[in-house]
ModelCIF file with pLDDT and N, C-alpha, C, O atoms, coordinates in Angstrom:
data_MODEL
#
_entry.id   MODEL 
#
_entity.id                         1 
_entity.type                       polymer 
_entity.pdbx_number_of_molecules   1 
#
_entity_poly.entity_id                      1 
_entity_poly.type                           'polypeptide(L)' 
_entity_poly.nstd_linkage                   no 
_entity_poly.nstd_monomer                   no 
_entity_poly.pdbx_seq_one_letter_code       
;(UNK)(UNK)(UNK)(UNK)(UNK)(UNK)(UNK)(UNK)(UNK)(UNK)(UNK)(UNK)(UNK)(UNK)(UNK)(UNK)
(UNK)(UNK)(UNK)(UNK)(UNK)(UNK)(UNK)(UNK)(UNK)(UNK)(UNK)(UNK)(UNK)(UNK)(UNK)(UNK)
(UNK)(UNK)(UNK)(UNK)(UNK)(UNK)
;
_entity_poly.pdbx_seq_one_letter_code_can   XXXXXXXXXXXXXXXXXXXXXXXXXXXXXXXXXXXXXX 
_entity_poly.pdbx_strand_id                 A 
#
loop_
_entity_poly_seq.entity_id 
_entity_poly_seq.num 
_entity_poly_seq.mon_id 
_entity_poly_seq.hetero 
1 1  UNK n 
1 2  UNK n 
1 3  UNK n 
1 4  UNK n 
1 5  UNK n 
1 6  UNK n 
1 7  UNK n 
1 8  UNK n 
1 9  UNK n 
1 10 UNK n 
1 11 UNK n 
1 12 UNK n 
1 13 UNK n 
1 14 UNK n 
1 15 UNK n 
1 16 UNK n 
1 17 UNK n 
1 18 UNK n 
1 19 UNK n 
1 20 UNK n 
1 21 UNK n 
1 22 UNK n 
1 23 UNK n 
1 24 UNK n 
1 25 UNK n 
1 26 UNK n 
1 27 UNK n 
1 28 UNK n 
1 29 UNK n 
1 30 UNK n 
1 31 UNK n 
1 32 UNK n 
1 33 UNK n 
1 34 UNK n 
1 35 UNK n 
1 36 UNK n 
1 37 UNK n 
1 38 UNK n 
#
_struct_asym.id          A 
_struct_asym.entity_id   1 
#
loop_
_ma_qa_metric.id 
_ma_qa_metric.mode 
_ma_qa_metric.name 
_ma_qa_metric.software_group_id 
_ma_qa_metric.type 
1 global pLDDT . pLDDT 
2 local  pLDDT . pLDDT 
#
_ma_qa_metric_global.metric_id      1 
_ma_qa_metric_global.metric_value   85.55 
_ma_qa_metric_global.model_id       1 
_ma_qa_metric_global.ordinal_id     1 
#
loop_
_ma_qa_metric_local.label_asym_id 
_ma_qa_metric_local.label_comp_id 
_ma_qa_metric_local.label_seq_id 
_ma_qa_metric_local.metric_id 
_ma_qa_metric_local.metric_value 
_ma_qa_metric_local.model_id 
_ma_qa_metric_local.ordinal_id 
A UNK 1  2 91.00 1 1  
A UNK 2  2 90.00 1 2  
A UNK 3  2 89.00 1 3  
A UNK 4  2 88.00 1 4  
A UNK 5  2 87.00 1 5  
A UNK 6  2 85.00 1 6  
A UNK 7  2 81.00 1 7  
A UNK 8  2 81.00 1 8  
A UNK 9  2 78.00 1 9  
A UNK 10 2 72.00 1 10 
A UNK 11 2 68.00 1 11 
A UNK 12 2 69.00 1 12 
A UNK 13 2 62.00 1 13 
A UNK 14 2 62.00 1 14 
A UNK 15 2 62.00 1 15 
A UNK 16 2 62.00 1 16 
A UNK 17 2 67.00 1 17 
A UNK 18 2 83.00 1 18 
A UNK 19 2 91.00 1 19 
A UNK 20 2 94.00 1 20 
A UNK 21 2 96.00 1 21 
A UNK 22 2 96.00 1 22 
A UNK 23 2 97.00 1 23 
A UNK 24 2 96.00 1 24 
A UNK 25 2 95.00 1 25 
A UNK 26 2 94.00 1 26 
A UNK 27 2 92.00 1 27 
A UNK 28 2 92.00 1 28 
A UNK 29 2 93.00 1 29 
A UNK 30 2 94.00 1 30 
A UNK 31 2 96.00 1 31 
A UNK 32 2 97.00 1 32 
A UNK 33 2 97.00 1 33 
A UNK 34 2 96.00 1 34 
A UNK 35 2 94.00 1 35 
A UNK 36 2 92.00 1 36 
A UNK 37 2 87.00 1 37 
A UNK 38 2 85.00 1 38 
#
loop_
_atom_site.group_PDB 
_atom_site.id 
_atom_site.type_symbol 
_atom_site.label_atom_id 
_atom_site.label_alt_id 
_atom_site.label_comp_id 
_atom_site.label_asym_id 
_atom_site.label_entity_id 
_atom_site.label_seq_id 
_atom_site.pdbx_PDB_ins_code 
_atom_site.Cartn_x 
_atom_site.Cartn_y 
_atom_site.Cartn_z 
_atom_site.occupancy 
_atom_site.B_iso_or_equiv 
_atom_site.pdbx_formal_charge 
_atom_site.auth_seq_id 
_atom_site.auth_comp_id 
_atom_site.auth_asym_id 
_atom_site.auth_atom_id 
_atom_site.pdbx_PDB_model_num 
ATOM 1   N N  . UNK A 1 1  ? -35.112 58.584 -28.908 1.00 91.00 ? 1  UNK A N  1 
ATOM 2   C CA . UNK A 1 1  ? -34.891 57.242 -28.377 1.00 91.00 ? 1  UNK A CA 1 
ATOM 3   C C  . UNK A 1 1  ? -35.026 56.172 -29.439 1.00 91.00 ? 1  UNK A C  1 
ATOM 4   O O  . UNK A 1 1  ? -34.202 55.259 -29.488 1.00 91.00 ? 1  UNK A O  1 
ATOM 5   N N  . UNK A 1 2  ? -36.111 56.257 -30.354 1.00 90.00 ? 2  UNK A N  1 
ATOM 6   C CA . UNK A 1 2  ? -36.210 55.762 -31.713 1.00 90.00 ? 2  UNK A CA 1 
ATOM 7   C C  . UNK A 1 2  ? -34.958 55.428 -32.146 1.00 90.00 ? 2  UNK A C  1 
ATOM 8   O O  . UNK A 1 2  ? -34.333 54.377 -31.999 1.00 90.00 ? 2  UNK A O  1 
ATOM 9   N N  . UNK A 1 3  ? -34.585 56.727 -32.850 1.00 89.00 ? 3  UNK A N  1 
ATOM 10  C CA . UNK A 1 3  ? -33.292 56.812 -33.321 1.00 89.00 ? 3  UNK A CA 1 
ATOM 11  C C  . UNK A 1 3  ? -32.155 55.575 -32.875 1.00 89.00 ? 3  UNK A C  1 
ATOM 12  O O  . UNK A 1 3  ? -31.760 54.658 -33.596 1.00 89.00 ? 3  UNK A O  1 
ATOM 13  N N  . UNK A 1 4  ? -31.789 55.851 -31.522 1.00 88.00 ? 4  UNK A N  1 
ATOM 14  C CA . UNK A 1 4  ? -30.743 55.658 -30.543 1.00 88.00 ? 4  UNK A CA 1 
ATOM 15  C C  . UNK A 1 4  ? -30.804 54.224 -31.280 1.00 88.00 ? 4  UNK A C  1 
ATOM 16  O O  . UNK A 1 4  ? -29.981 53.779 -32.080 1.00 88.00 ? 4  UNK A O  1 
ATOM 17  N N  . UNK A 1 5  ? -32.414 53.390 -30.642 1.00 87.00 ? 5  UNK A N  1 
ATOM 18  C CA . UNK A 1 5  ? -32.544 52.450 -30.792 1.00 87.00 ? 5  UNK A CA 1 
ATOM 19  C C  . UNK A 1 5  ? -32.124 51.539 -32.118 1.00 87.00 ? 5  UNK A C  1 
ATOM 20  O O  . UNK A 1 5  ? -31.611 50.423 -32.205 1.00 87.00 ? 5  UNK A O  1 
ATOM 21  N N  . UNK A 1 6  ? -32.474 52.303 -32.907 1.00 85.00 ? 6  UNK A N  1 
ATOM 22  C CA . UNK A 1 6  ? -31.997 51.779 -34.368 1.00 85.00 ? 6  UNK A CA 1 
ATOM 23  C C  . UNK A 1 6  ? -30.546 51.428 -34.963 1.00 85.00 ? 6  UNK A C  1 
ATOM 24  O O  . UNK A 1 6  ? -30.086 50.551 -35.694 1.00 85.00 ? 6  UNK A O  1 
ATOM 25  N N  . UNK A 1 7  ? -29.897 52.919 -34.057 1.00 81.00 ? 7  UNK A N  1 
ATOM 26  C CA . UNK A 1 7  ? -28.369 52.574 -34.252 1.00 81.00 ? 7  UNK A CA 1 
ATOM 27  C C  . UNK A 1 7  ? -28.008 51.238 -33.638 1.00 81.00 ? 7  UNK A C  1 
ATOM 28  O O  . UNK A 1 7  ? -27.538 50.282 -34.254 1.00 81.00 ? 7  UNK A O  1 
ATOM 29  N N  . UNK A 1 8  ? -28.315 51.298 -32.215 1.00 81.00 ? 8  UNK A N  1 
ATOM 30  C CA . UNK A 1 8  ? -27.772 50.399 -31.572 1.00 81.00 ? 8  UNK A CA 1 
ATOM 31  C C  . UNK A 1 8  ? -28.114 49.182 -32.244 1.00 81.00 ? 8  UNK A C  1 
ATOM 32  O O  . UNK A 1 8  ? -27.162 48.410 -32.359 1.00 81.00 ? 8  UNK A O  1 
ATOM 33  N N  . UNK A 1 9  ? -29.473 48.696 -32.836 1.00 78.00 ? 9  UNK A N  1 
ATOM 34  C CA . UNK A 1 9  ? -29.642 47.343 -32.937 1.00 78.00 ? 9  UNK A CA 1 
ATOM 35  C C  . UNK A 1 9  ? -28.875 47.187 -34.612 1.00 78.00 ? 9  UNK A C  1 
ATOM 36  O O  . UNK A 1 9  ? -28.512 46.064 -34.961 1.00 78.00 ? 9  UNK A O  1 
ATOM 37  N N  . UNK A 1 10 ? -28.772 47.827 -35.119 1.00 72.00 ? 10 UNK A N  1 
ATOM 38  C CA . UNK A 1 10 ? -27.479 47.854 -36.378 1.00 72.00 ? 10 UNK A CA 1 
ATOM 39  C C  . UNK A 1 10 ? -26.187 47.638 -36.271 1.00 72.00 ? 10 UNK A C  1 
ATOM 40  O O  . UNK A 1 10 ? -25.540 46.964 -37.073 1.00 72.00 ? 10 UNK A O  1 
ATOM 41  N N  . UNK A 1 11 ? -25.588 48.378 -34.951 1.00 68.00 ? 11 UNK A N  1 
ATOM 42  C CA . UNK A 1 11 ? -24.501 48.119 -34.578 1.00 68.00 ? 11 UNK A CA 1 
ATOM 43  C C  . UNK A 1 11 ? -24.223 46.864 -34.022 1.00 68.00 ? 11 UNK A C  1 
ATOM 44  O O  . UNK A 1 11 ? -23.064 46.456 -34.107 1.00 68.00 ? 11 UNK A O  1 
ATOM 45  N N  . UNK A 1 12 ? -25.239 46.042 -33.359 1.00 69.00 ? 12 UNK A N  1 
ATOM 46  C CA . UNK A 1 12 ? -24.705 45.154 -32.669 1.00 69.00 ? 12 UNK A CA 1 
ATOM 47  C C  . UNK A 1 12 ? -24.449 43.522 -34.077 1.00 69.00 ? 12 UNK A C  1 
ATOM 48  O O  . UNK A 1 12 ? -25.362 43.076 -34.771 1.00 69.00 ? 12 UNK A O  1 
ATOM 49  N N  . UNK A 1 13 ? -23.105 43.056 -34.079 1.00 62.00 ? 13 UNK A N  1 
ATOM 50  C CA . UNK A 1 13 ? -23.081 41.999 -34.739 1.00 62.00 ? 13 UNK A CA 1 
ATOM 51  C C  . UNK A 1 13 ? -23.482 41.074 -35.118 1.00 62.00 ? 13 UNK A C  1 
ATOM 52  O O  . UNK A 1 13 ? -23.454 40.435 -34.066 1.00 62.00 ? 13 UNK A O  1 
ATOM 53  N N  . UNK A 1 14 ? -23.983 40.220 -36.033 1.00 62.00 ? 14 UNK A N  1 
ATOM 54  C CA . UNK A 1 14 ? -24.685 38.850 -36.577 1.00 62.00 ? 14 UNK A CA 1 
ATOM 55  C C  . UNK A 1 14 ? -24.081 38.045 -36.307 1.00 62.00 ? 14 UNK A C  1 
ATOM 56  O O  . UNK A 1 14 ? -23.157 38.184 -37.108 1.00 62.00 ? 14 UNK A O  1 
ATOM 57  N N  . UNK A 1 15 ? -23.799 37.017 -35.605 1.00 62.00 ? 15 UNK A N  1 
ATOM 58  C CA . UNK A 1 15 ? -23.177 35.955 -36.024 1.00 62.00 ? 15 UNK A CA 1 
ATOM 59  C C  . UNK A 1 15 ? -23.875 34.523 -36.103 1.00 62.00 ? 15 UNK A C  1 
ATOM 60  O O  . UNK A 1 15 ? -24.869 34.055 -35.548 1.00 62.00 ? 15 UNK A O  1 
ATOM 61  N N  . UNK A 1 16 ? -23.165 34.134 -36.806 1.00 62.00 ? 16 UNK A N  1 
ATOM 62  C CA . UNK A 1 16 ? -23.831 32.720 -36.874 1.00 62.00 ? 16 UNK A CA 1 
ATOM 63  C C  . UNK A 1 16 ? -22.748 31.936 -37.267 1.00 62.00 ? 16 UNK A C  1 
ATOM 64  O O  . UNK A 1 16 ? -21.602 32.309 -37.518 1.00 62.00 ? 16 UNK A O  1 
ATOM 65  N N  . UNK A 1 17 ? -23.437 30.301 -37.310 1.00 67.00 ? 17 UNK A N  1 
ATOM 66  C CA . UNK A 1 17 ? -22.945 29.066 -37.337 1.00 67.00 ? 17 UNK A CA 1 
ATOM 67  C C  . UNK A 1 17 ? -22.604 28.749 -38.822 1.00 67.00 ? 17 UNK A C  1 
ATOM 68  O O  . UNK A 1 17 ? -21.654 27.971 -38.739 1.00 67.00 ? 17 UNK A O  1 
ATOM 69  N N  . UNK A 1 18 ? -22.761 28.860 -39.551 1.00 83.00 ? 18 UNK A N  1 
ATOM 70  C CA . UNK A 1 18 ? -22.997 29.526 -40.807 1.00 83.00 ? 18 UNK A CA 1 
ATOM 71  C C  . UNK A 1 18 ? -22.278 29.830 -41.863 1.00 83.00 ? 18 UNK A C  1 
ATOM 72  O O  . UNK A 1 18 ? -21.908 30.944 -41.492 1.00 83.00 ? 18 UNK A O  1 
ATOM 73  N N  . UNK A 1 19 ? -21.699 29.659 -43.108 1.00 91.00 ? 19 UNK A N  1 
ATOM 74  C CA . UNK A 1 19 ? -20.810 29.756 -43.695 1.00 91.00 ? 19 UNK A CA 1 
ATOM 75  C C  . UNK A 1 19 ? -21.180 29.599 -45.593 1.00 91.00 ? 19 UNK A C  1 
ATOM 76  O O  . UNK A 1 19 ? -21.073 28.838 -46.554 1.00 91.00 ? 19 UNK A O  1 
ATOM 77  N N  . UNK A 1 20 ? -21.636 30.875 -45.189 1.00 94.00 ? 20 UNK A N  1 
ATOM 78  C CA . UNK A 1 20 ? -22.203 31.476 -47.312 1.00 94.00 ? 20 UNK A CA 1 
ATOM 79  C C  . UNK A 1 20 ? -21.658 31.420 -48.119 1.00 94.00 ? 20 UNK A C  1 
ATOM 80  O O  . UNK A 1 20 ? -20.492 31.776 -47.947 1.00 94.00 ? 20 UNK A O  1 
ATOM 81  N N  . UNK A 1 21 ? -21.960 31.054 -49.259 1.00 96.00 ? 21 UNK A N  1 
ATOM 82  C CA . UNK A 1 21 ? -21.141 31.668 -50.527 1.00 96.00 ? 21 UNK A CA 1 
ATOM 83  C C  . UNK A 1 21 ? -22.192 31.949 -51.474 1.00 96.00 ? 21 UNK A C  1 
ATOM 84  O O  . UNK A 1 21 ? -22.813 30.994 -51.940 1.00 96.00 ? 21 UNK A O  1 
ATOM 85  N N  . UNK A 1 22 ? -22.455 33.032 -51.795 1.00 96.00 ? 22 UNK A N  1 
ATOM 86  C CA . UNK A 1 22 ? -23.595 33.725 -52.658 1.00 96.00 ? 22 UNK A CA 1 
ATOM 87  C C  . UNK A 1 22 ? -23.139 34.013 -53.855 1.00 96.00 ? 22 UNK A C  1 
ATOM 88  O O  . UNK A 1 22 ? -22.559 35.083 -54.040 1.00 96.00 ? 22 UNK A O  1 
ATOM 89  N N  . UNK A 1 23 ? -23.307 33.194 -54.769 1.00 97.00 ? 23 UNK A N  1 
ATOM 90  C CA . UNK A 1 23 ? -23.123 33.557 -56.532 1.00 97.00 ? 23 UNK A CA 1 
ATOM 91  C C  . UNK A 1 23 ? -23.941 34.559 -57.072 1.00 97.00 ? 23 UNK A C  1 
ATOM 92  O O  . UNK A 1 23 ? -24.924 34.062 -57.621 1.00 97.00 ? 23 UNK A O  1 
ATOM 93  N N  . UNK A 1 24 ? -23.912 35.584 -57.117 1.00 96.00 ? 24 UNK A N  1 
ATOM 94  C CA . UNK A 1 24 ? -24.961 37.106 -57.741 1.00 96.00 ? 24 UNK A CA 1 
ATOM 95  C C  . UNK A 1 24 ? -25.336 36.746 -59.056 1.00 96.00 ? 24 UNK A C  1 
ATOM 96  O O  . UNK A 1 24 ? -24.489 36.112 -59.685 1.00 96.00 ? 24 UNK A O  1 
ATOM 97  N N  . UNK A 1 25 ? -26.479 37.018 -59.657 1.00 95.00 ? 25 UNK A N  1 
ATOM 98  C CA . UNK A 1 25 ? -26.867 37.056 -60.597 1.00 95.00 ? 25 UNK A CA 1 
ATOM 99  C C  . UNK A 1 25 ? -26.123 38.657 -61.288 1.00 95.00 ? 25 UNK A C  1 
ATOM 100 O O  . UNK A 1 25 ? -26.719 39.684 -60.962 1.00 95.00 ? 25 UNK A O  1 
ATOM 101 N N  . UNK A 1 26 ? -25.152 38.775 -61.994 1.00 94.00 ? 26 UNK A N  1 
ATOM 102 C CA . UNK A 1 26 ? -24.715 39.874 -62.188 1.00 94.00 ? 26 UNK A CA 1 
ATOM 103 C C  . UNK A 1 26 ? -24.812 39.567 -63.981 1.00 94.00 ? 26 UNK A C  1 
ATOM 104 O O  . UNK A 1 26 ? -24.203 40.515 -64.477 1.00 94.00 ? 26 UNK A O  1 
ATOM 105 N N  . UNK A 1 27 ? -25.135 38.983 -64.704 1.00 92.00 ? 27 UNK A N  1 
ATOM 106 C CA . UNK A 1 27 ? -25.138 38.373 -66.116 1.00 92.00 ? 27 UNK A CA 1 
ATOM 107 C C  . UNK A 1 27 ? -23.657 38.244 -66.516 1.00 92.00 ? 27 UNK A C  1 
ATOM 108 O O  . UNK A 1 27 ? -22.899 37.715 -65.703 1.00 92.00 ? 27 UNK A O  1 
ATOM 109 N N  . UNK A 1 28 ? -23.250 38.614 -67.516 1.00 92.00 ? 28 UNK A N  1 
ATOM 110 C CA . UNK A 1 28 ? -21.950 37.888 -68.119 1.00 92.00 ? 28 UNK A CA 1 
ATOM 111 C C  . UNK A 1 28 ? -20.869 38.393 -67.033 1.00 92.00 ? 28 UNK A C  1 
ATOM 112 O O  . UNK A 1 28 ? -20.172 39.374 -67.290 1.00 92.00 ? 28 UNK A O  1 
ATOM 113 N N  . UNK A 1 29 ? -20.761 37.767 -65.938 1.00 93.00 ? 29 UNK A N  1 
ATOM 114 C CA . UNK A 1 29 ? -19.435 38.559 -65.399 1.00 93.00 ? 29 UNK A CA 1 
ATOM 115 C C  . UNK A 1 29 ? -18.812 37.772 -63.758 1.00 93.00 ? 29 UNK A C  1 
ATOM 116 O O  . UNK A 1 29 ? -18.041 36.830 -63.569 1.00 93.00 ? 29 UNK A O  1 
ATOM 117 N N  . UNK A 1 30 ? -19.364 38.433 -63.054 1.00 94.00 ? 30 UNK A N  1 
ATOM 118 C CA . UNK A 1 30 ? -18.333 37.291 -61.792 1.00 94.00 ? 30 UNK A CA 1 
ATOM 119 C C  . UNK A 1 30 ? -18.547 37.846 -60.591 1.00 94.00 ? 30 UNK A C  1 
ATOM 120 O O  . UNK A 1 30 ? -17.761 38.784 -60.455 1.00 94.00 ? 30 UNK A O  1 
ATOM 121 N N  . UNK A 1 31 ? -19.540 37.652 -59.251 1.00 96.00 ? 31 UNK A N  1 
ATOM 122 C CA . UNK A 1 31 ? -19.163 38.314 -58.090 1.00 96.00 ? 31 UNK A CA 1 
ATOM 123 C C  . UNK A 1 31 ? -19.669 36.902 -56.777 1.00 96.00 ? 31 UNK A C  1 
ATOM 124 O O  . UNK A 1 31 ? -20.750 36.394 -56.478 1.00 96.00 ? 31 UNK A O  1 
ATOM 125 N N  . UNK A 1 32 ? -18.513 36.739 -56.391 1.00 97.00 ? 32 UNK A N  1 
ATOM 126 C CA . UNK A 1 32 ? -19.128 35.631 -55.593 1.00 97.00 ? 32 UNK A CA 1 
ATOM 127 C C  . UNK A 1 32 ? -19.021 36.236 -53.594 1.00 97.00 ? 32 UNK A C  1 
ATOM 128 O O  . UNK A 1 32 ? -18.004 36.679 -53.060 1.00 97.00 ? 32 UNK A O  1 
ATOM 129 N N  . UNK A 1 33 ? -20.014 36.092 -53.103 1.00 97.00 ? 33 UNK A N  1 
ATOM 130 C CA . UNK A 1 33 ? -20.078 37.030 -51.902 1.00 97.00 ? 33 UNK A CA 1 
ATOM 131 C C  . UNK A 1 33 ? -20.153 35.474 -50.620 1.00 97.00 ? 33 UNK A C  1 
ATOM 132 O O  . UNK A 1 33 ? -20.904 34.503 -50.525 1.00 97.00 ? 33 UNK A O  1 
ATOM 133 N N  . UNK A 1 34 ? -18.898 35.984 -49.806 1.00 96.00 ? 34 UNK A N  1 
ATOM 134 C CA . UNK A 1 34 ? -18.821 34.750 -48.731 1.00 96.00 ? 34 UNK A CA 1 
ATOM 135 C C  . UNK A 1 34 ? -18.586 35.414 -47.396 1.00 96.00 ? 34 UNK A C  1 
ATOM 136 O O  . UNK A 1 34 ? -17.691 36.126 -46.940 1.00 96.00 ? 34 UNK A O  1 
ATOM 137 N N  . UNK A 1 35 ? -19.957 34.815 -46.843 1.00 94.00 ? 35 UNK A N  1 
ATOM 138 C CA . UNK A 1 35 ? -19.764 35.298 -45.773 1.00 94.00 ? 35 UNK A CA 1 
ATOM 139 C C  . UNK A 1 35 ? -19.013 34.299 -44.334 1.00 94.00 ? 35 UNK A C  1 
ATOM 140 O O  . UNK A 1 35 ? -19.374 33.124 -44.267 1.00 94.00 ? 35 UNK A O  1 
ATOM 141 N N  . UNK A 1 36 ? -18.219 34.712 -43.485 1.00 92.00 ? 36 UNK A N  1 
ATOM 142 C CA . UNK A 1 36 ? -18.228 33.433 -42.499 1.00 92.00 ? 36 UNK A CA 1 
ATOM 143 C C  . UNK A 1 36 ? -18.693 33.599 -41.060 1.00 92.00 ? 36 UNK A C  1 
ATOM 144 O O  . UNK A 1 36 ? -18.999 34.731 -40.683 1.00 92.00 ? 36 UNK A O  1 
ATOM 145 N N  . UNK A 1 37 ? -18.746 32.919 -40.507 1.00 87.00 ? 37 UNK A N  1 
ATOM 146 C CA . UNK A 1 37 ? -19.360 32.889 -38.739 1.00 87.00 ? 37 UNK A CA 1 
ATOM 147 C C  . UNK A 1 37 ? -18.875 33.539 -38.057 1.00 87.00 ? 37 UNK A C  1 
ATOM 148 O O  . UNK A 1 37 ? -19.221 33.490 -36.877 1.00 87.00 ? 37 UNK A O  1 
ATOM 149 N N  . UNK A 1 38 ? -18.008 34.312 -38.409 1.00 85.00 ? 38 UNK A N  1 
ATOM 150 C CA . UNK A 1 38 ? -17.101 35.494 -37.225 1.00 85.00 ? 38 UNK A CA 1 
ATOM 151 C C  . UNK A 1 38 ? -17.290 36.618 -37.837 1.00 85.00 ? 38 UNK A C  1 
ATOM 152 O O  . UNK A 1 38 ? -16.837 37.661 -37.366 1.00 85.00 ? 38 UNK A O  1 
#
């Protein structure tokens, strides 16, 4: 039931109001991570 539980609360979606853009510390190079509300 543990288990079950874990899947399920992983599976179920995030959403939010919300609208990221995460610059990575990756050193000389480039990864920019955007997330949006849907």
């Amino acid at each position: 039931g543990w288990v079950f539980l874990g899947l399920v609360f992983t599976a179920i979606p995030r959403r939010s109001e919300e609208c990221t853009f995460t610059f990575l510390a990756v050193g000389h190079g480039g990864c920019v991570v955007i997330q949006t509300p849907d």
